[in-house]
Protein backbone atom coordinates (compact mmCIF):
# COMPACT_ATOMS: atom_id res chain seq x y z
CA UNK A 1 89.09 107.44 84.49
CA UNK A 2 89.90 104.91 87.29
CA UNK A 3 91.96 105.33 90.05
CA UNK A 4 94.69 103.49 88.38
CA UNK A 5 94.58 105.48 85.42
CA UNK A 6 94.68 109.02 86.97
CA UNK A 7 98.06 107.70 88.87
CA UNK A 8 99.45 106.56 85.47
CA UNK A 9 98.46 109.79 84.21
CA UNK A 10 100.10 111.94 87.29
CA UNK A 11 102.99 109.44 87.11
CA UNK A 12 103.49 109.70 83.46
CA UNK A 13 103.75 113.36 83.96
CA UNK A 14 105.88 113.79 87.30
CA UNK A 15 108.34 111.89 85.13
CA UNK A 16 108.72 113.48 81.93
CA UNK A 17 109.12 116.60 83.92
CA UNK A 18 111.63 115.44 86.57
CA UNK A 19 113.43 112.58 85.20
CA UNK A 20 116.41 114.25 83.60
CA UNK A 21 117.51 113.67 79.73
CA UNK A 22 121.05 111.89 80.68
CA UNK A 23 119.33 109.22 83.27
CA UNK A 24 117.34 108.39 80.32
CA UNK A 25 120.31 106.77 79.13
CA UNK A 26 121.83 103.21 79.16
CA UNK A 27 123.95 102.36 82.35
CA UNK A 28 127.45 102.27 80.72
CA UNK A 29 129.05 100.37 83.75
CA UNK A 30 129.09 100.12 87.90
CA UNK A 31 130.86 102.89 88.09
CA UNK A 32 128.22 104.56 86.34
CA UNK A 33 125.47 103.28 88.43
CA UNK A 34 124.52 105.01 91.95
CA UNK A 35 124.98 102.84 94.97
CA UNK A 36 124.42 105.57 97.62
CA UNK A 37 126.59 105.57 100.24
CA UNK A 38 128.25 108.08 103.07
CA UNK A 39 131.23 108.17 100.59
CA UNK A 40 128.80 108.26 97.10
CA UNK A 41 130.64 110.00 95.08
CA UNK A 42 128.57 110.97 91.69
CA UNK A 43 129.72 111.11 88.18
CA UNK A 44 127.29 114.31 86.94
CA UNK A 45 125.01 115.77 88.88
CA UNK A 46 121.99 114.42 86.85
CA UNK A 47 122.80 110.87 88.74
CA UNK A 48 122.19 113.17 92.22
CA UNK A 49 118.82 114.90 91.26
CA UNK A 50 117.20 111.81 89.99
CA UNK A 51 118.01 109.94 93.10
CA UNK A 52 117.32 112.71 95.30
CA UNK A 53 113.88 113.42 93.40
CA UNK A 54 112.88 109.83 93.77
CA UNK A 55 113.68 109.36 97.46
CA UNK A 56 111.58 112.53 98.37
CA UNK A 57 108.49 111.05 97.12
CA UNK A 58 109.84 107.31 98.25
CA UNK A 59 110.05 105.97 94.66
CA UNK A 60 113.09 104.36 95.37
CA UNK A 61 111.47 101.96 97.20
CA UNK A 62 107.74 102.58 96.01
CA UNK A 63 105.89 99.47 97.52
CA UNK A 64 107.44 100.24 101.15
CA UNK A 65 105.68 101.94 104.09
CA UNK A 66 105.86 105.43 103.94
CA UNK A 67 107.05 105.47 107.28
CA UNK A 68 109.83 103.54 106.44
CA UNK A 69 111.04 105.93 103.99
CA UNK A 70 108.89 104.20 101.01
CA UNK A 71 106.14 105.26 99.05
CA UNK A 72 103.24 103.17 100.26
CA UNK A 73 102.32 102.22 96.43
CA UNK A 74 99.83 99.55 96.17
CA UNK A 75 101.08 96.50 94.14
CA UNK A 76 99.21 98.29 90.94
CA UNK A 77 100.64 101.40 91.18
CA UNK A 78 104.60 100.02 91.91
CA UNK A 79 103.74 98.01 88.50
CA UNK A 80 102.45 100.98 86.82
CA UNK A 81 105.93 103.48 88.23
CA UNK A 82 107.85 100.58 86.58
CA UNK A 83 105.88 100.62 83.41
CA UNK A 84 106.33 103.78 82.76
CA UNK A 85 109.72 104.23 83.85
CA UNK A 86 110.36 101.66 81.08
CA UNK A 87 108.41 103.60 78.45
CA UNK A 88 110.88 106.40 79.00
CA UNK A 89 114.17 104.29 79.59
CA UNK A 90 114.22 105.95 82.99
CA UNK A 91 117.74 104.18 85.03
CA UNK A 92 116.98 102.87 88.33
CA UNK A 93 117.62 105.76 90.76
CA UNK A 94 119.38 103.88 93.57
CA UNK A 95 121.02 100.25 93.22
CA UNK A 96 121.55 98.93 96.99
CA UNK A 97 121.96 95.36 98.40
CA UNK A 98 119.95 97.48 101.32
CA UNK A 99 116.62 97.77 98.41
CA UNK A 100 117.37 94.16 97.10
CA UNK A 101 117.90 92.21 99.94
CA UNK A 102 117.78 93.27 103.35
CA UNK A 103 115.60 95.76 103.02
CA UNK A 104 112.64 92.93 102.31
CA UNK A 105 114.06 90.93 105.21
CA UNK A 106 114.08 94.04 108.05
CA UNK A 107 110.40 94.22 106.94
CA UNK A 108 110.02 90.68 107.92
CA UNK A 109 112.12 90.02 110.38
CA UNK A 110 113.33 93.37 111.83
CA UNK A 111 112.07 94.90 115.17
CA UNK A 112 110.30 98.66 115.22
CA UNK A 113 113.57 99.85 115.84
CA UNK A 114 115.47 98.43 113.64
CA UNK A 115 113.55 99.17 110.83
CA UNK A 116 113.28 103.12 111.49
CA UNK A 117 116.72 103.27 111.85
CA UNK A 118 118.04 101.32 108.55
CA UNK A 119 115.28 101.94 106.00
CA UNK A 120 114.64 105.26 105.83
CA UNK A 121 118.60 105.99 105.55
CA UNK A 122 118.55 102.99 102.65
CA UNK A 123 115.70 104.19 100.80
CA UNK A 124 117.63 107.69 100.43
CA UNK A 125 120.94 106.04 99.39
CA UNK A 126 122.35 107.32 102.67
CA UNK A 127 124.08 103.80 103.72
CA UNK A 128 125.45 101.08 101.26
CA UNK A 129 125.37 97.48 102.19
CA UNK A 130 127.25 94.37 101.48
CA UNK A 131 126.36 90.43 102.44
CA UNK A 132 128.39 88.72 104.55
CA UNK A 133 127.36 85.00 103.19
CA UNK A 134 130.03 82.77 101.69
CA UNK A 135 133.28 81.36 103.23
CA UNK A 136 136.05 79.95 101.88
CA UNK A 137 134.84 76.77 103.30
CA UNK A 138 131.36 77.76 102.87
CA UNK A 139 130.02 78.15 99.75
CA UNK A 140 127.13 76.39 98.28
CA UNK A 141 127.38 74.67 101.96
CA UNK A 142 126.67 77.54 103.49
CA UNK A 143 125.35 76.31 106.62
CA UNK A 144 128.97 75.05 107.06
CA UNK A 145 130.14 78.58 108.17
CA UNK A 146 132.38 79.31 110.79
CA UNK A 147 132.76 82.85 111.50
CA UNK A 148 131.63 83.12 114.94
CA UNK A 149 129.47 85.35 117.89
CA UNK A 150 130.39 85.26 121.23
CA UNK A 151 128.32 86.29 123.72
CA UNK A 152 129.81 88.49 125.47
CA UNK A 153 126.90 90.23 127.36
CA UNK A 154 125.99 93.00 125.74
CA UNK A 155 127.68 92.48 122.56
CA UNK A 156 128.98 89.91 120.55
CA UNK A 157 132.63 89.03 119.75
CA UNK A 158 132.78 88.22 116.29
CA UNK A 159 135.80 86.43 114.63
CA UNK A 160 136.13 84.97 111.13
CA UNK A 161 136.27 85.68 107.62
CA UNK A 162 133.92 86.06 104.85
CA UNK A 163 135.07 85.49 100.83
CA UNK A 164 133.33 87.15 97.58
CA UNK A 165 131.77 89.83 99.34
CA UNK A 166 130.27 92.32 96.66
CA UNK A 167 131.70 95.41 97.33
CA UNK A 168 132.37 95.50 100.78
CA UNK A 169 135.72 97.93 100.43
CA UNK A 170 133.19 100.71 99.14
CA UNK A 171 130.40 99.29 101.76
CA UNK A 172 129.40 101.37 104.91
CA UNK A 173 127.69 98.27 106.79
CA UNK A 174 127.66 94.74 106.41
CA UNK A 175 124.60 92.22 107.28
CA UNK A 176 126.17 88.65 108.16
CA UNK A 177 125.18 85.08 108.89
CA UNK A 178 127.59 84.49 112.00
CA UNK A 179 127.49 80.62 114.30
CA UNK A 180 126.17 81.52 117.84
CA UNK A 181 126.22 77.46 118.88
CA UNK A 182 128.76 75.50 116.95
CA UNK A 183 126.78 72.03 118.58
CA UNK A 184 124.03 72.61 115.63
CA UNK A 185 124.70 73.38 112.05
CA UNK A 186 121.27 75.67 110.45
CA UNK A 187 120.24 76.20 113.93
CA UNK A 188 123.16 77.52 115.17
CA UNK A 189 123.74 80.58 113.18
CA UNK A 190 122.33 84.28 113.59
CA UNK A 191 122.28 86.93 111.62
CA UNK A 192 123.44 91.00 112.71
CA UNK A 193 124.30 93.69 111.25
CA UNK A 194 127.42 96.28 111.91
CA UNK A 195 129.54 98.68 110.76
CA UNK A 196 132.31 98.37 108.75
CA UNK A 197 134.32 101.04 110.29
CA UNK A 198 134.43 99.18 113.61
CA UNK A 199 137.27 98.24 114.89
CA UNK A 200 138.97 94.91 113.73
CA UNK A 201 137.10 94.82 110.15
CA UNK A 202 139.15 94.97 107.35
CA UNK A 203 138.84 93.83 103.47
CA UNK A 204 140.92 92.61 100.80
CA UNK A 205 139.67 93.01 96.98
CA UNK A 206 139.71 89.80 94.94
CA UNK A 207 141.31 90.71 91.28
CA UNK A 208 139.06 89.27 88.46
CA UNK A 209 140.29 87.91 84.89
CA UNK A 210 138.43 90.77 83.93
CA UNK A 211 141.01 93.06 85.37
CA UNK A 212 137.65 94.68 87.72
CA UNK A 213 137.38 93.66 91.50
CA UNK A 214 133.60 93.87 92.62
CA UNK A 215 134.34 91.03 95.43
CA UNK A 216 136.43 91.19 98.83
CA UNK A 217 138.09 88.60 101.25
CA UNK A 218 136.30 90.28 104.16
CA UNK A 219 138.44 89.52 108.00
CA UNK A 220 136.42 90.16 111.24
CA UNK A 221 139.08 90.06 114.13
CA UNK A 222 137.30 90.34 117.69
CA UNK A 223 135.02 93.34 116.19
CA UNK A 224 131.72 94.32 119.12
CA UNK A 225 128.08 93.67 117.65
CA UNK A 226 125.77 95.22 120.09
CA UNK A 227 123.01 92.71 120.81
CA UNK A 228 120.47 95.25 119.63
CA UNK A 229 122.06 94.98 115.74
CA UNK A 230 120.64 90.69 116.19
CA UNK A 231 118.16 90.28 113.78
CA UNK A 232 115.36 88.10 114.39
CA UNK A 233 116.12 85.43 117.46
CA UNK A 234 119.69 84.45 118.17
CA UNK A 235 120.29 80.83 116.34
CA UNK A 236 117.59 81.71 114.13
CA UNK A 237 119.33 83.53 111.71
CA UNK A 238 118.86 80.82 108.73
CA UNK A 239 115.16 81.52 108.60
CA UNK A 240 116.54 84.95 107.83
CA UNK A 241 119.07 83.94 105.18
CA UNK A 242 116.60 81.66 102.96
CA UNK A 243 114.15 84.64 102.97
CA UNK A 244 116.76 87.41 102.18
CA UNK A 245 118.15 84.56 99.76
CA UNK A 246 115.42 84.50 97.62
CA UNK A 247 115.31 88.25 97.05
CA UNK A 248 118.61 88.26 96.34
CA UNK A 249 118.26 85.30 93.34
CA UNK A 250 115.03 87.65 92.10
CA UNK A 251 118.05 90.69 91.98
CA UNK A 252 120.20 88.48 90.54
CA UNK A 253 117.92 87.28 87.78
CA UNK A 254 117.16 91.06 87.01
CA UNK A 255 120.36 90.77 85.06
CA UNK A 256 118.43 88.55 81.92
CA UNK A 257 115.80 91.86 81.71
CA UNK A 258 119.45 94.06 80.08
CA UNK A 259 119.08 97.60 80.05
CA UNK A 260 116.35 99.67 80.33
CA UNK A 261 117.35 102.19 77.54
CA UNK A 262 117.79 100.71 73.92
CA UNK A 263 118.68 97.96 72.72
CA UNK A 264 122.53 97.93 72.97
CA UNK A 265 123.17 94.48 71.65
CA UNK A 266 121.42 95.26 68.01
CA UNK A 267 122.68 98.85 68.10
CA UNK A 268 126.09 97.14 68.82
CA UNK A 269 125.56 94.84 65.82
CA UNK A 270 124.24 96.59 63.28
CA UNK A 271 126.94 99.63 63.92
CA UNK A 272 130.09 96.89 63.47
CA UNK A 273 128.37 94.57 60.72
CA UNK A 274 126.44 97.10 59.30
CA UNK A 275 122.78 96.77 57.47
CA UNK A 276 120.98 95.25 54.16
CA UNK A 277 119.11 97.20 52.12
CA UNK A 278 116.23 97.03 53.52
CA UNK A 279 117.62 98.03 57.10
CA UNK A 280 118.15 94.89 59.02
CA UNK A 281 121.52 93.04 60.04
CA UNK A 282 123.58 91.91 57.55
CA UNK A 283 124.64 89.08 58.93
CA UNK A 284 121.87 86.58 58.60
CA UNK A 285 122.88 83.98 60.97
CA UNK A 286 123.74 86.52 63.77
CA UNK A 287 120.68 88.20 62.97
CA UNK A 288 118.84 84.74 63.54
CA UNK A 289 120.30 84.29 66.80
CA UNK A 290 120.05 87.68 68.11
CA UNK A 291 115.93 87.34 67.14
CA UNK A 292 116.12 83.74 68.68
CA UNK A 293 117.51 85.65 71.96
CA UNK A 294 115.14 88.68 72.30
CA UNK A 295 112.34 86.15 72.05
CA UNK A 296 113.68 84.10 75.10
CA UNK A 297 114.11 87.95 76.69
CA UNK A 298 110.66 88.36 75.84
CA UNK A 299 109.43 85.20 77.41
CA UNK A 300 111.86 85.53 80.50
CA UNK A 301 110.39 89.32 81.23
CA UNK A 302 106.53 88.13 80.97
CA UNK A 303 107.55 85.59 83.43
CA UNK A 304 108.99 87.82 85.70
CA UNK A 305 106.22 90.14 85.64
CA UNK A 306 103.84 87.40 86.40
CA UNK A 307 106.15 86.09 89.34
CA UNK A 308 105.78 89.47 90.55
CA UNK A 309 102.97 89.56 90.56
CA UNK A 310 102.22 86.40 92.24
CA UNK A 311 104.77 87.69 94.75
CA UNK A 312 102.80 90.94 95.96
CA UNK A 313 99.26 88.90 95.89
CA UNK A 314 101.42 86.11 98.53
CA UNK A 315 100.70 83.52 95.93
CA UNK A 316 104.59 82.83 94.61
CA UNK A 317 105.75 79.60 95.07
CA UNK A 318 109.13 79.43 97.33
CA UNK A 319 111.08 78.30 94.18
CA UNK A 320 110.46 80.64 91.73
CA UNK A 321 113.64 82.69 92.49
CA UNK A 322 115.50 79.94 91.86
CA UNK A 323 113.74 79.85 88.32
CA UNK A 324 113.96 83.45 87.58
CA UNK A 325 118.17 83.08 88.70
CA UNK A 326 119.01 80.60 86.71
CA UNK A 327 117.21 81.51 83.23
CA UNK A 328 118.13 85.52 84.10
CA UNK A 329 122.09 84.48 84.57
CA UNK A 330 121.57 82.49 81.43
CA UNK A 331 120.35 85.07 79.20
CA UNK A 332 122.64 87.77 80.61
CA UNK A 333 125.59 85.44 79.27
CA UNK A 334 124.27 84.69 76.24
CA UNK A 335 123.70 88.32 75.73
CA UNK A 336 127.28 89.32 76.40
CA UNK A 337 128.34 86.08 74.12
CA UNK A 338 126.43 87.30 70.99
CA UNK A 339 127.78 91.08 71.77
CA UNK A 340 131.42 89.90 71.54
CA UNK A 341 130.18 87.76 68.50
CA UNK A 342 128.67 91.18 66.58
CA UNK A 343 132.41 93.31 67.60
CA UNK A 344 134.29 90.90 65.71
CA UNK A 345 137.99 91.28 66.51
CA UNK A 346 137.35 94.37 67.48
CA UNK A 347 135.21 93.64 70.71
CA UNK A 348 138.39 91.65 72.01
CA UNK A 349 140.14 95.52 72.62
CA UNK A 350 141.25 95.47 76.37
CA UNK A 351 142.87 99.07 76.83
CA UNK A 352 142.18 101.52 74.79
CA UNK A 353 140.25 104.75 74.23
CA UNK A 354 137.81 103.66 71.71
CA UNK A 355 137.19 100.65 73.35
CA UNK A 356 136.26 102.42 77.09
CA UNK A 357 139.25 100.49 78.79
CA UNK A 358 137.74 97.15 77.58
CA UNK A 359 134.29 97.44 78.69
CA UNK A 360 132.70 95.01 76.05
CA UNK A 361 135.31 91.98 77.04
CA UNK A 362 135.53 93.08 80.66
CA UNK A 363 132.11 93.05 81.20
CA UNK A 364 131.82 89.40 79.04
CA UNK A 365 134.28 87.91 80.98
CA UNK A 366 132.46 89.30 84.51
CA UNK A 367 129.38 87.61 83.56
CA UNK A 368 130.82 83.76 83.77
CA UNK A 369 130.48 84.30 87.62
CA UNK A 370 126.22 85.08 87.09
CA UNK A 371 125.93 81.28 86.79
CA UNK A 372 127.97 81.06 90.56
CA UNK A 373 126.86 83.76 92.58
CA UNK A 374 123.83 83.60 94.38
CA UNK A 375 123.88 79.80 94.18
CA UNK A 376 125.20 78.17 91.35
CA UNK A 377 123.32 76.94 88.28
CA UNK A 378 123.64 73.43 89.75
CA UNK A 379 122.02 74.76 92.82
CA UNK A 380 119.34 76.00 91.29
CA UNK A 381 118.35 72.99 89.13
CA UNK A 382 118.43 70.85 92.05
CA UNK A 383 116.14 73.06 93.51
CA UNK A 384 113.39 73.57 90.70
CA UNK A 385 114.14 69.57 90.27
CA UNK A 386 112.87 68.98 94.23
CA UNK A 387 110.66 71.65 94.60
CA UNK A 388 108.54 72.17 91.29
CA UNK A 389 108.74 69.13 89.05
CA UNK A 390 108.61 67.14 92.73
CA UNK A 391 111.78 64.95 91.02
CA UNK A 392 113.25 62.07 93.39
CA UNK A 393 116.47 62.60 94.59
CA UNK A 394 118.13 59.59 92.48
């Protein structure tokens, strides 16, 4: 046996033992999911020994340092821990905008310091982050932003206001683009981190059509930012954004992969249309288009792998996020659209006990905003457009 193979073996074996029966399961919702957290607050105590068991032997973060909390897999063996964490439909023990996206950009970016003190706590779901990105004037112009940094010595003064920011009411810290010279647009802005129990931060949940709030207004009103919490060089905080950016549209994308137990949107199908005689969907046209769709999911999660891939060996090309964003946000709404399709009337149930309080349409309905967040479809096409097939601008 090879290297490789003995740690698929030990793997394959450390997780059949410690990967408990109920995290084998599908994720049912957020709620459902663990975020991590000073205020994590789990649902069963299955969701607390399979994180905890995975950030002892840094498999939350298996391709990090070990000294940053991490594993210290090589690319070959983080592919291999996913592999067969997929073969047994093992959940993802921690989901954290900390893993995703500034976890990738301390690494970068971040000084000694500031990487022992954020990524160890991240990798063991200790602190939950939330992006500090869009305004309501700054959108898919986000170098437009406003909120600003003074100096004030020391610290910073910062005063402004973010919009859609994921989950900042349940957040513990916030990383944010903030304008340090308002002369310069992309060179004027920085990028810090803080605390969002400091003084003078407060949110402000948006309410959905899906009757869920995952996004906040978020209001900064003269709140400190010690100059140590500066990441990178002051003014040179968009170099910052467009890396953590692209992590952030690989995250995204991660939505067109589904769920890692099952497959929910046969199951779903076959249990509401019911089957043939010889044990597929009776519905032939539905059944056409959900085979039509698995083959697109097929394609879309060999391409990820190899953009992976490519990513690890510092061969990926700087638009492929982009790519991966806009066909993942795709699929992930035409997955929801052919879910609703196989319910009938009665996957239009909003409140109700059978129904789970409306998951099915509340979660359909949630996935319109895929195509926005992150940068918009149309933001993405222009970008494979430029930067791929080398298109002119007109």
């Amino acid at each position: 046996m090879t290297d490789l193979d003995t740690f698929r073996a030990d793997t394959r074996t450390w997780l059949e033992a410690n990967c408990p029966a109920e995290m084998r399961e599908p994720v049912r919702s957020d709620k459902d999911a663990v975020w991590g957290g000073r205020d994590q607050s789990m649902l069963t105590p299955a969701q607390k020994e399979w994180m905890d068991k995975m950030g002892a032997r840094g498999w939350t973060v298996p391709d990090w340092p070990k000294e940053y909390g991490g594993g210290g897999l090589s690319p070959a063996e983080t592919k291999i821990l996913r592999e067969e964490m997929q073969r047994i439909r093992a959940r993802n023990p921690l989901n954290s905008f900390g893993i995703s996206m500034l976890g990738p950009a301390l690494l970068k970016y971040g000084t000694e310091e500031q990487k022992l003190d954020h990524l160890p706590k991240i990798a063991r779901g200790e602190i939950r982050w939330c992006q500090g990105y869009s305004e309501p004037g700054a959108g898919s112009d986000l170098a437009g932003l406003q909120t600003s940094a003074e100096d004030k010595g020391d610290h910073y003064l910062v005063n402004g206001q973010k919009v859609w920011t994921s989950y900042a009411n349940y957040a513990d810290w916030i990383f944010c683009l903030v304008r340090t010279d308002k002369s310069v647009k992309q060179a004027g802005i920085s990028f810090v981190l803080f605390d969002m129990a400091s003084e003078g931060v407060s949110t402000k949940p948006i309410l959905l059509i899906s009757g869920y709030s995952p996004f906040c207004e978020t209001f900064f009103d003269n709140v400190k930012v010690p100059k140590e919490n500066l990441v990178y060089e002051e003014n040179k905080g968009w170099d910052v954004a467009k890396y953590l950016l692209g992590h952030e549209r690989e995250m995204i994308s991660g939505m067109g992969l589904g769920s890692a137990g099952g497959n929910p949107l046969l199951d779903g199908a076959k249990k509401t249309i019911g089957t043939a005689d010889d044990g597929t969907l009776a519905d032939p046209l539905l059944r056409a288009q959900i085979a039509l769709f698995e083959v697109r999911a097929k394609a879309f999660n060999a391409m990820s792998e190899k953009f992976i891939d490519d990513l690890k060996a510092g061969k990926a090309h700087p638009a492929q996020p982009s790519m991966m964003k806009y066909y993942g946000t795709e699929l992930n709404k035409s997955r929801h659209e052919l879910m609703m399709a196989a319910g009938g009337s009665d996957a239009l149930e909003w409140e109700s006990e059978r129904s789970t309080n409306g998951a099915g349409p509340r979660a359909w309905l949630r996935t319109k905003a895929n195509s926005i967040e992150g940068g918009t479809s149309e933001v993405q096409l222009n970008i494979i457009s430029k930067r791929i097939l080398e298109l002119p601008d007109k």
